[in-house]
Protein backbone atom coordinates (compact mmCIF):
# COMPACT_ATOMS: atom_id res chain seq x y z
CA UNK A 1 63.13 -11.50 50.41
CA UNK A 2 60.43 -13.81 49.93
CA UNK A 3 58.92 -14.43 46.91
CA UNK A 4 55.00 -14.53 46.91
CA UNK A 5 53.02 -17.13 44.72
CA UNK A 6 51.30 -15.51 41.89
CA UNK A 7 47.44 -16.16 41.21
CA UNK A 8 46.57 -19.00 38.95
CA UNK A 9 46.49 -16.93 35.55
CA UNK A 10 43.08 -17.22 33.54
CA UNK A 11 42.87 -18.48 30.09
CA UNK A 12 43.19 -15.36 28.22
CA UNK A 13 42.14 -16.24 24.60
CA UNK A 14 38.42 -15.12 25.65
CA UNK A 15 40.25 -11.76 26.93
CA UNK A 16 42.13 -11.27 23.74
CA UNK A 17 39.01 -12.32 21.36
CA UNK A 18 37.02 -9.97 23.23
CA UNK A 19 39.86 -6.64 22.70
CA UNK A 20 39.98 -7.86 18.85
CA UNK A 21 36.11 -8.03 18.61
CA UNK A 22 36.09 -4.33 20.36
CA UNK A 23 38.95 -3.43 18.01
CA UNK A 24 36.91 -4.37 15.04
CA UNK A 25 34.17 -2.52 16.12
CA UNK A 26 36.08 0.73 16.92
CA UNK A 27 37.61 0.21 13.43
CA UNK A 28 33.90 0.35 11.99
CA UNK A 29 33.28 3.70 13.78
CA UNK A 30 36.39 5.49 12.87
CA UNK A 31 38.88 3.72 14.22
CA UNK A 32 41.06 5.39 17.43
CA UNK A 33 42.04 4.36 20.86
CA UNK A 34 39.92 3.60 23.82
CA UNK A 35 40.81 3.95 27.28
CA UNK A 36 39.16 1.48 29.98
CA UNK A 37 40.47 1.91 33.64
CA UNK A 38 39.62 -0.45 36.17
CA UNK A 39 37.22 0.63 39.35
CA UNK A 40 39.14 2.44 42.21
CA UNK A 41 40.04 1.65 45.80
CA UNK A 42 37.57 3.51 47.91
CA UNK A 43 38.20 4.36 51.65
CA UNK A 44 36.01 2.47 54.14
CA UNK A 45 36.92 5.00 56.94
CA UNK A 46 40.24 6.27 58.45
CA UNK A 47 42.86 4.45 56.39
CA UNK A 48 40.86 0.99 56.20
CA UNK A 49 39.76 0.22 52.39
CA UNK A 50 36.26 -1.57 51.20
CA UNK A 51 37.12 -4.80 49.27
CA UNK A 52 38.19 -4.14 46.17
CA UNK A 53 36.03 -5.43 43.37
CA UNK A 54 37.45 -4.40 39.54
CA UNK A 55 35.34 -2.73 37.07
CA UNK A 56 33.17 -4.81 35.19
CA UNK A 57 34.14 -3.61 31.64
CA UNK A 58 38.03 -3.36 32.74
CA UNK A 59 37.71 -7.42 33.70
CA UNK A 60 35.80 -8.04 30.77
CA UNK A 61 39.04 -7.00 28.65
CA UNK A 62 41.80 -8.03 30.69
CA UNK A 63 40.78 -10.18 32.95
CA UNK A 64 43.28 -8.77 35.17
CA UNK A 65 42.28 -8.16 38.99
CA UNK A 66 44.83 -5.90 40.41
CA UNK A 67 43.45 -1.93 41.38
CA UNK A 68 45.26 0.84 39.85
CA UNK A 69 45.26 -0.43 36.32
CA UNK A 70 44.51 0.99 32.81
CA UNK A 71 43.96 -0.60 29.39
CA UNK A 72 44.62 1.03 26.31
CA UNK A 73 43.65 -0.53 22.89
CA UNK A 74 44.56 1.66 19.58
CA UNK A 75 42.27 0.71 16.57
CA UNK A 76 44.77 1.41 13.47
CA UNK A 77 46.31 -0.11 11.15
CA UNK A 78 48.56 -2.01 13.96
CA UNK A 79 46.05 -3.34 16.25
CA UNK A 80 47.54 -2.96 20.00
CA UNK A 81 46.87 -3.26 23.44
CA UNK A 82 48.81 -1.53 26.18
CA UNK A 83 48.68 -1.91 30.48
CA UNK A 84 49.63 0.38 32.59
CA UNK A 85 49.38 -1.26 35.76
CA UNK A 86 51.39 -0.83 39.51
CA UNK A 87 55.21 -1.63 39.48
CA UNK A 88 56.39 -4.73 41.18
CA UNK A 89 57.23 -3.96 44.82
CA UNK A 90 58.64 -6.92 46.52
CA UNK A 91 58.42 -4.52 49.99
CA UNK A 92 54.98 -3.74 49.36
CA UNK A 93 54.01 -7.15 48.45
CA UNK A 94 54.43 -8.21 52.26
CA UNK A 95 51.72 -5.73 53.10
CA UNK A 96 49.47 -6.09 50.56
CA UNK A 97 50.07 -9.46 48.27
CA UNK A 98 51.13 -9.64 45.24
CA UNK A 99 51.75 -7.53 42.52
CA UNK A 100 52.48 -8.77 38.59
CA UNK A 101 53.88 -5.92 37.98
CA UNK A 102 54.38 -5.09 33.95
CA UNK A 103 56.21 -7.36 32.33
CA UNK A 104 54.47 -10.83 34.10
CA UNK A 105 51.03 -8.52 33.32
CA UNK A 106 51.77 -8.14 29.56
CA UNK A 107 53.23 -11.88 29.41
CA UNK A 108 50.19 -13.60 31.39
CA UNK A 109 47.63 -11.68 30.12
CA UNK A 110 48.53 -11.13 26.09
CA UNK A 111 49.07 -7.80 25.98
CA UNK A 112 51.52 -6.02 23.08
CA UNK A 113 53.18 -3.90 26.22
CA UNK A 114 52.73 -2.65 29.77
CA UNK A 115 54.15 0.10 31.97
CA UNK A 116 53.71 1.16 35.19
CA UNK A 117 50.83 3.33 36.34
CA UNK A 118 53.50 5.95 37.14
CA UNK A 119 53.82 6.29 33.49
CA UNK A 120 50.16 7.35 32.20
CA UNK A 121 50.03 10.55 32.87
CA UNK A 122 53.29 10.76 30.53
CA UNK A 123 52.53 8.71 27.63
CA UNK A 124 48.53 9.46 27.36
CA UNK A 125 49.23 12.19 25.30
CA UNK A 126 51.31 10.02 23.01
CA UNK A 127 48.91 7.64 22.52
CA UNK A 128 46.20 10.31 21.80
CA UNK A 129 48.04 12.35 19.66
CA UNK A 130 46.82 11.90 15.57
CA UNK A 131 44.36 9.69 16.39
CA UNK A 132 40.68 10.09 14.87
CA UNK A 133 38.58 9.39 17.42
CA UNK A 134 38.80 9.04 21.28
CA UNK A 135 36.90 6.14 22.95
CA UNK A 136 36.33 6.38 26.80
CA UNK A 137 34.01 6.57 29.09
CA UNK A 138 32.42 10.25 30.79
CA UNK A 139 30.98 11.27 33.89
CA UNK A 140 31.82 7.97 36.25
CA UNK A 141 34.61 9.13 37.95
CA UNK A 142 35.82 12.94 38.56
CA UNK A 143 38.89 12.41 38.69
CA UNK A 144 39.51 10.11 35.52
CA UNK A 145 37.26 12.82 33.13
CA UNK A 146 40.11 15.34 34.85
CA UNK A 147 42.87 12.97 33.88
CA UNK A 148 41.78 12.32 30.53
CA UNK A 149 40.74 16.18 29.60
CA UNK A 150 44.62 17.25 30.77
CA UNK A 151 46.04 14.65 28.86
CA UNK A 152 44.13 16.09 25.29
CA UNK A 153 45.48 19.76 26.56
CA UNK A 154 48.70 18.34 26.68
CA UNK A 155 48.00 17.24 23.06
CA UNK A 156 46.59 20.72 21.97
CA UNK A 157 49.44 22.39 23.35
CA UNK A 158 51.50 20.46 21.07
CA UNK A 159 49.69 21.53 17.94
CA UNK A 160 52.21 23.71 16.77
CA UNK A 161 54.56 20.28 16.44
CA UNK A 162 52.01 19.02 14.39
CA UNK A 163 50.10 16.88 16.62
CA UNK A 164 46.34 16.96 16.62
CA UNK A 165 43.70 15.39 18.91
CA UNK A 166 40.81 13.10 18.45
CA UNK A 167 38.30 15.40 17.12
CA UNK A 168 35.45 12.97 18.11
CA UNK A 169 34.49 11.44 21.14
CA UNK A 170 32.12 7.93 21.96
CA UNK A 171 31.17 6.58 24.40
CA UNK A 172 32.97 2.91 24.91
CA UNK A 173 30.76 1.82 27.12
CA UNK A 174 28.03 1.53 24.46
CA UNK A 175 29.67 -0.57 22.46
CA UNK A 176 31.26 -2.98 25.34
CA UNK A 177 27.28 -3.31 26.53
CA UNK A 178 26.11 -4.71 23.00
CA UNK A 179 28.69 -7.10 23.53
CA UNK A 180 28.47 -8.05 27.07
CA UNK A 181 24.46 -8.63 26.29
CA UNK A 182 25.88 -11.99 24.46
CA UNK A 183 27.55 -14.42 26.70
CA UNK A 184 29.77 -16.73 25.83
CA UNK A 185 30.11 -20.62 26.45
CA UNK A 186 32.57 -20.03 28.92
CA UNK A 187 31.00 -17.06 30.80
CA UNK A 188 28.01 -19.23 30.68
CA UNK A 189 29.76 -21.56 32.30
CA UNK A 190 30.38 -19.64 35.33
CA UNK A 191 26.97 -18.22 35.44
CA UNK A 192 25.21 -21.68 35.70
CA UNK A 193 27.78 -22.56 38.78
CA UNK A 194 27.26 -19.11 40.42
CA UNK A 195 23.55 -20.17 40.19
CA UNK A 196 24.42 -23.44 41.53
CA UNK A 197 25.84 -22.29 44.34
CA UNK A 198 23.42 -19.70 45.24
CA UNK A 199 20.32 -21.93 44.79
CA UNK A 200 22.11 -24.28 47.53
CA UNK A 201 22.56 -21.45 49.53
CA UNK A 202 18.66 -20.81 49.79
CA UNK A 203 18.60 -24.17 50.29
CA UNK A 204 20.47 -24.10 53.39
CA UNK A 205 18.76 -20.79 54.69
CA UNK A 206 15.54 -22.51 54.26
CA UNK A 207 17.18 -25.29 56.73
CA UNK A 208 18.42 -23.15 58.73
CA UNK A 209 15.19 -20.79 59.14
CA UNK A 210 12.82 -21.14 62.29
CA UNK A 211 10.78 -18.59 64.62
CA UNK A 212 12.73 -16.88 66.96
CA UNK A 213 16.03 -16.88 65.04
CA UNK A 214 16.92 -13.22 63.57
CA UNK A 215 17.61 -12.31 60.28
CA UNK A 216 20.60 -11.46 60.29
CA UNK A 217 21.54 -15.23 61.37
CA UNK A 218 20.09 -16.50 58.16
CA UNK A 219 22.22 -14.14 55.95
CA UNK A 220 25.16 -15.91 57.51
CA UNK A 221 24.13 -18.99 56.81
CA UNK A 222 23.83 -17.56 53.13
CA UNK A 223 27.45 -16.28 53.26
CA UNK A 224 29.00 -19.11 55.22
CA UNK A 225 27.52 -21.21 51.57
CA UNK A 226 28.38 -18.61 49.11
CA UNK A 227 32.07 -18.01 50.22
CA UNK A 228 32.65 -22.40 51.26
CA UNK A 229 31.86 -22.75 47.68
CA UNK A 230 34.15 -20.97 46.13
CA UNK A 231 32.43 -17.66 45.81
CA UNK A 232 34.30 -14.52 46.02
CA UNK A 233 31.77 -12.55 47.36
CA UNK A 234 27.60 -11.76 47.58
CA UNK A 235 26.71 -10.27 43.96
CA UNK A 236 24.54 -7.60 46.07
CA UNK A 237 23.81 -7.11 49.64
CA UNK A 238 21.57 -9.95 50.70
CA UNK A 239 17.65 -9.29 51.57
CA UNK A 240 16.61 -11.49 54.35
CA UNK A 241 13.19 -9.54 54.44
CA UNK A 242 10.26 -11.29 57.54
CA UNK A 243 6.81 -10.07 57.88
CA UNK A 244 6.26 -6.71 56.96
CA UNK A 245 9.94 -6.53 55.94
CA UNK A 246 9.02 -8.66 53.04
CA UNK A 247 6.91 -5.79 51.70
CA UNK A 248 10.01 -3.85 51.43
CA UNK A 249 11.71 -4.37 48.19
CA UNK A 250 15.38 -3.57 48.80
CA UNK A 251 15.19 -3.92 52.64
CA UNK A 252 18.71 -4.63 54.08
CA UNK A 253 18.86 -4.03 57.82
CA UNK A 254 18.99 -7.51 58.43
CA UNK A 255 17.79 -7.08 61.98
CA UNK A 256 14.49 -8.32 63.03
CA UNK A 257 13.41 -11.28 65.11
CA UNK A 258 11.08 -13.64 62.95
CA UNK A 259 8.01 -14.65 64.53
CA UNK A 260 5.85 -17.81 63.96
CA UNK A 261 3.42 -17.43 60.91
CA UNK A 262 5.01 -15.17 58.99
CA UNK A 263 7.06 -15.37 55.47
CA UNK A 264 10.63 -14.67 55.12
CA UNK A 265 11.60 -13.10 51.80
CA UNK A 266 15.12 -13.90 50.33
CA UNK A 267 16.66 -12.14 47.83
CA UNK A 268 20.38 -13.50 47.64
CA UNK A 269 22.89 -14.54 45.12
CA UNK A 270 26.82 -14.77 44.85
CA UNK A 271 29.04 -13.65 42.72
CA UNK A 272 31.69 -15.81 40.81
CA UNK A 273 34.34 -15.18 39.07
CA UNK A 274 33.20 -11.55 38.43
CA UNK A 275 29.60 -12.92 37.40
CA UNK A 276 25.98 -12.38 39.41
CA UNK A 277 23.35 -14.79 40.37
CA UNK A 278 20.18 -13.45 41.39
CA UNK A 279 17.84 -15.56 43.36
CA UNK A 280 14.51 -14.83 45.44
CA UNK A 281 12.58 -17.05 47.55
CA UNK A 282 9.61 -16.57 49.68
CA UNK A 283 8.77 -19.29 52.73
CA UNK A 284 6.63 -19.89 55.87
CA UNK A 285 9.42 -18.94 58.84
CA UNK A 286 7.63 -21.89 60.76
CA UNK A 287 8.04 -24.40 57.69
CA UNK A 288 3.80 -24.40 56.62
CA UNK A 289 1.90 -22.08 54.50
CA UNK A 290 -0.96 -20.48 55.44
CA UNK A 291 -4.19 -20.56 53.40
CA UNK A 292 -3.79 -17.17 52.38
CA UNK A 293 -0.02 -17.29 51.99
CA UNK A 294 -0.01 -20.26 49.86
CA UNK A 295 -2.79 -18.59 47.59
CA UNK A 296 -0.73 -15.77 46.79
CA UNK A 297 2.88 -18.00 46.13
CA UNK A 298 0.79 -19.74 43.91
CA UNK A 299 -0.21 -16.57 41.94
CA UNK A 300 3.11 -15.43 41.78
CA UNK A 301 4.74 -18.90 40.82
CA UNK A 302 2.16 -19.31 37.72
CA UNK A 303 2.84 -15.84 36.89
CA UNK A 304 6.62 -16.58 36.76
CA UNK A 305 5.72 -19.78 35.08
CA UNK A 306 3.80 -17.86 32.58
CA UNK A 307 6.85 -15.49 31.85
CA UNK A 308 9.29 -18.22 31.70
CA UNK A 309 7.01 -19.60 28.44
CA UNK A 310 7.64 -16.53 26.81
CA UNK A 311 11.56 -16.44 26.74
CA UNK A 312 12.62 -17.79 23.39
CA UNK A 313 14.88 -16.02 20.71
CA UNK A 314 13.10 -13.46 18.49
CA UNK A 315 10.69 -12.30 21.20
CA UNK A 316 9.82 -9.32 22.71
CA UNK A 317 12.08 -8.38 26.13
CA UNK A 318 8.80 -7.24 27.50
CA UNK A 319 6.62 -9.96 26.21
CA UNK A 320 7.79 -12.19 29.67
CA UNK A 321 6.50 -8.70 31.72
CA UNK A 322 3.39 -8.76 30.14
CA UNK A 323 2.58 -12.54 30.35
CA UNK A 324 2.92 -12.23 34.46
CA UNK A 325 1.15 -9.21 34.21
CA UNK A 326 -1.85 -11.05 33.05
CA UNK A 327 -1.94 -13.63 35.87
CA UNK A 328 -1.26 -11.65 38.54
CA UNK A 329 -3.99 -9.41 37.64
CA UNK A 330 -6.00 -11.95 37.23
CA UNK A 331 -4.87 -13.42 40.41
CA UNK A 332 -5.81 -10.52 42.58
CA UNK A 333 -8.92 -10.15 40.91
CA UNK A 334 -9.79 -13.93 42.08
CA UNK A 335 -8.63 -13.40 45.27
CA UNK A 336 -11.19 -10.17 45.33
CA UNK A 337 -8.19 -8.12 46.49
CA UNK A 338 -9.07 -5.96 43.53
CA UNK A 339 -12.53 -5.83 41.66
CA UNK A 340 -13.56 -4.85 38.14
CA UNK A 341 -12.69 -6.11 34.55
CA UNK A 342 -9.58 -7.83 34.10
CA UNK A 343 -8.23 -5.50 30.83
CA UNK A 344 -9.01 -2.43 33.05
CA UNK A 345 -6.91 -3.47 35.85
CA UNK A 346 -4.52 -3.70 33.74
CA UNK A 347 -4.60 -0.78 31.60
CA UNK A 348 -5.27 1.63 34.32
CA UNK A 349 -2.29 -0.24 36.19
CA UNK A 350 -4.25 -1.13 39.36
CA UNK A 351 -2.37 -4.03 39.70
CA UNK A 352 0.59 -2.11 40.83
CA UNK A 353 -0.96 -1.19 44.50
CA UNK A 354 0.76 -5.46 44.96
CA UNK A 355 3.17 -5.46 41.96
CA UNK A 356 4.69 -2.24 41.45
CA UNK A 357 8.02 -3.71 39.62
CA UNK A 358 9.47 -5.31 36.51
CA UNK A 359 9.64 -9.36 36.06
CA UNK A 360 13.20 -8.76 35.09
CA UNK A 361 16.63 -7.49 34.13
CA UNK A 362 19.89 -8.61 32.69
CA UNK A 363 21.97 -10.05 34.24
CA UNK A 364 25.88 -10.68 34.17
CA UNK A 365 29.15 -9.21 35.04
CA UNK A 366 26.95 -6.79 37.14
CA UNK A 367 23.35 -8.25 39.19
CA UNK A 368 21.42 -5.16 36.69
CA UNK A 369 23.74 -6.26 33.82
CA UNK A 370 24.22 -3.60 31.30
CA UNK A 371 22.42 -3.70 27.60
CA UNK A 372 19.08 -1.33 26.36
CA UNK A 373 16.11 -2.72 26.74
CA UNK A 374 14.84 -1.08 23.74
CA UNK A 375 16.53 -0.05 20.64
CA UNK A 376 15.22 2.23 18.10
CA UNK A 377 11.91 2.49 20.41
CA UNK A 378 11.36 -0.80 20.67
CA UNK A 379 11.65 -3.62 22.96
CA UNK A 380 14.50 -5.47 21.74
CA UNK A 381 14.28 -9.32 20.93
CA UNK A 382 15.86 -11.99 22.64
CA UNK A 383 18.43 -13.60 21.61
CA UNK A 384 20.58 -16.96 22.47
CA UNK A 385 23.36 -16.00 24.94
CA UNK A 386 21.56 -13.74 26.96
CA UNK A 387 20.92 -14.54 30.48
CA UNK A 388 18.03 -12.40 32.38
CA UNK A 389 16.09 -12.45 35.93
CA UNK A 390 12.57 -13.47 35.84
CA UNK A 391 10.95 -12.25 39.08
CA UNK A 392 7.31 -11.06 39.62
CA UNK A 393 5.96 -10.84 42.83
CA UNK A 394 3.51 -9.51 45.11
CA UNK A 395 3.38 -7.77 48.01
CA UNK A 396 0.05 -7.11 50.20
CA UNK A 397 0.34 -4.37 53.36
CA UNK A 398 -2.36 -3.85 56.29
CA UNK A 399 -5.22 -1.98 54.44
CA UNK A 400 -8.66 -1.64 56.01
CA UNK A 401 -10.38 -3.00 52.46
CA UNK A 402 -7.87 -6.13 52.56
CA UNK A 403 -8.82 -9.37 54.77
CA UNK A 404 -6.52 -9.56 57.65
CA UNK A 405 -5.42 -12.97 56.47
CA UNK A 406 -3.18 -11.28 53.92
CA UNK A 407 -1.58 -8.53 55.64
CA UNK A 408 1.88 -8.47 55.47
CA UNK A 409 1.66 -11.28 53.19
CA UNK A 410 5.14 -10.44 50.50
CA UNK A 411 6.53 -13.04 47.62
CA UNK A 412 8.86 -12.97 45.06
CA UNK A 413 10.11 -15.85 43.15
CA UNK A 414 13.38 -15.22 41.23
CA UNK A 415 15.51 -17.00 39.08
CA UNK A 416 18.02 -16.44 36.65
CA UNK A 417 17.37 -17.55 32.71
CA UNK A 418 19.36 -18.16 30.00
CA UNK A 419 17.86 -17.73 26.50
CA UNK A 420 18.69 -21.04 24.26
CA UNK A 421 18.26 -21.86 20.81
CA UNK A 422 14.69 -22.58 21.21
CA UNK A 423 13.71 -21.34 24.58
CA UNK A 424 15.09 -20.92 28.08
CA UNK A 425 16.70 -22.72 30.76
CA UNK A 426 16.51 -21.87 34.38
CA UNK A 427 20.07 -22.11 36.10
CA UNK A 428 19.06 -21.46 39.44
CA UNK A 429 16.90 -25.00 39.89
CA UNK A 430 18.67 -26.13 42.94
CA UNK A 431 16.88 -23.61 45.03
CA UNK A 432 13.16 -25.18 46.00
CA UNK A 433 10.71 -23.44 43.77
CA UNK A 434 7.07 -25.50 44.72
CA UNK A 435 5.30 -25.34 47.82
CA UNK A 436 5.72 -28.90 48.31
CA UNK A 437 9.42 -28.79 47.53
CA UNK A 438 9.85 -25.88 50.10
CA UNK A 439 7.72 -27.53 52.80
CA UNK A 440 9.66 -30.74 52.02
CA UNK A 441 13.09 -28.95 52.52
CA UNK A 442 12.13 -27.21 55.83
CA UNK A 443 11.16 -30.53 57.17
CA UNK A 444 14.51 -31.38 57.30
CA UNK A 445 14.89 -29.19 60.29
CA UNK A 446 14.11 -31.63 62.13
CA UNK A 447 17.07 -34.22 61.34
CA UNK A 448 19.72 -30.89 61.40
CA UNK A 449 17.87 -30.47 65.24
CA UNK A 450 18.84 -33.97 66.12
């Protein structure tokens, strides 16, 4: 039979740092074991599957891809790490690809031992039994909380052996989300190519973009430069949002024809290597801004240039929010789409009839990374290593008290920012931010016509 080639295998020293760290941390708590499983396979209808994307916390520890796996690190005295993973099937591998099965898993990827999947439901009371404290994570997935509840009956039932089970239960997930918050130099590393890649994708929509073309045909153009990159896949489903669909904020249909005049909203990134981008840009279908539309991208690129100055280490998360806050209320007052004082608009939120959303969110292993946003009942501080979305925006529908001019008028600008040592860095730069950098791409139409 033949032999498949195996997938390049990762550097695992950041996959073993980041079980010892977790370790460590369990140890701190009480010690125990923790059980991470990866994400599924879900159906897509009849017997066809979705593609398979790992869970993010599973990767984050292994950094092994395969469905049907399970990691299991005990926190004792012995530190260890166990797979359970599918067997090697040489038969099954001309169907479906390969397999590592256990013993290449445990050798490739640094793990003390690995057995087959087949084996879990057999040895999970083993590893549970006389330990302190169990580590997993509740309420994601029926049918793992099932798994996991008849594996510590199995334990009970043995009490009369001796065996006990973990008389305290956390949550795993809250500790893997303090550390995801922090990135490292190498997950940095992918995240400032996957924003790379994304902003040259907008790039090429923008290029690509003219009236009478549909949406739809513009989201290809983002996937055919996501995925000829070296992207794996879209981070999120993309929004290629014209006209009033640019109003919409998670608008996904894809469908409509765009007509001369109008904006077209994009809110696309890729995903690589298991990490998001997150980008958003807003631009004239016909390659020139309008009066009216070029008043509000303004307002909405000083407000994100206004958050952007507030990203440095020690501040407030929502100290970026408020700064855009500020100028987009003030915008809208100037552009006498509201009236009154400018600290009432604010207060009594009437800036929210055109910005009704945050200016950002983590970002990482998932597009809405994990991490709290306060802690102890307080915005958090920043701190180097994390990477977040800046992204106000503003969004204008057909009222009978707003000038015609601005109806259907939506803009976001988005990019993705990594907090440094003594500020920020944008990573997303290679997507056109300015008017005159936008206009200056679209021109280019022109040559890609001839």
């Amino acid at each position: 039979m033949t032999t498949l080639t195996p997938p390049t295998p990762p550097d695992i020293a950041p996959y073993q740092a980041r079980r010892a760290r977790l370790i460590e941390r369990m140890r701190a708590a009480g010690g125990g074991v923790a059980l991470v499983p990866t994400a599924p396979e879900c159906i897509r209808n009849r017997d066809t599957h979705y593609p398979y994307r790992y869970d993010s916390y599973f990767h984050y520890l292994s950094g092994f891809a395969e469905p049907e796996a399970v990691l299991v690190l005990v926190a004792g005295d012995t530190p260890e790490s166990t797979l359970f993973c599918r067997a090697k099937d040489e038969e099954k591998e001309v169907w479906d690809g390969f397999r590592h099965g256990p013993d290449a898993a445990r050798e490739q990827f640094g793990f003390d031992q690995a057995f087959t999947i087949g084996d879990l439901d057999l040895k999970l009371p083993e590893l549970l039994a006389d330990q302190p404290v169990l580590w997993c994570g509740w309420g994601y997935d029926p049918a793992w909380d099932a798994r996991i509840a008849r594996a510590l009956q199995a334990v009970r039932n043995n009490a009369r052996a001796g065996a006990t089970a973990p008389a305290v239960m956390r949550d795993i997930r809250a500790e893997l989300d303090e550390m995801r918050l922090i990135k490292d130099p190498g997950e940095l590393t992918i995240m400032r190519r996957a924003g790379e890649i994304s902003g040259l994708a907008h790039r090429r929509a923008m290029r690509a973009t003219r009236p009478e073309r549909h949406e739809y045909e513009i989201e290809a153009e983002l996937l055919h430069a996501f995925r000829s990159a070296g992207s794996q896949a879209p981070a999120y489903p993309s929004i290629v949002a014209s006209g009033a669909n640019a109003c919409v904020l998670h608008y996904v249909d894809n469908n409509r024809r765009m007509r001369d005049g109008e904006l077209l909203l994009i809110d696309a990134g890729c995903e690589l290597d298991g990490y998001a981008s997150d980008i958003t840009r807003s631009f004239p279908v016909n390659g020139r801004f309008s009066a009216a539309q070029r008043d509000v991208y303004e307002l909405v690129l000083a407000a994100q240039t206004a958050a952007k100055q507030e990203i440095r280490p020690g501040a407030s998360w929502n100290a970026p929010h408020d700064a855009a806050v500020k100028v987009i209320a003030q915008g809208l007052l100037d552009l006498k789409l509201l009236t009154g004082a400018l600290d009432d608009v604010i207060e009594q939120g009437h800036y929210r009839r055109y910005y009704m959303h945050r200016t950002g969110h983590w970002l990482g292993r998932d597009v809405h990374d994990v991490g709290q946003y306060k802690v102890g009942g307080d915005w958090r501080p920043l701190e180097a290593g994390m990477v977040l979305t800046v992204e106000p925006g503003c969004y204008i529908r057909p009222a009978p008290d707003i000038p015609e001019a601005f109806w259907n008028i939506g803009v976001r600008i988005e990019d993705d920012a990594v907090v440094t040592d003594d500020g920020c860095d944008f990573i997303t730069d290679t997507a056109p931010r300015t008017v005159t950098e936008i206009e200056e791409v679209m021109r280019e139409r022109q040559h890609d016509a001839a």
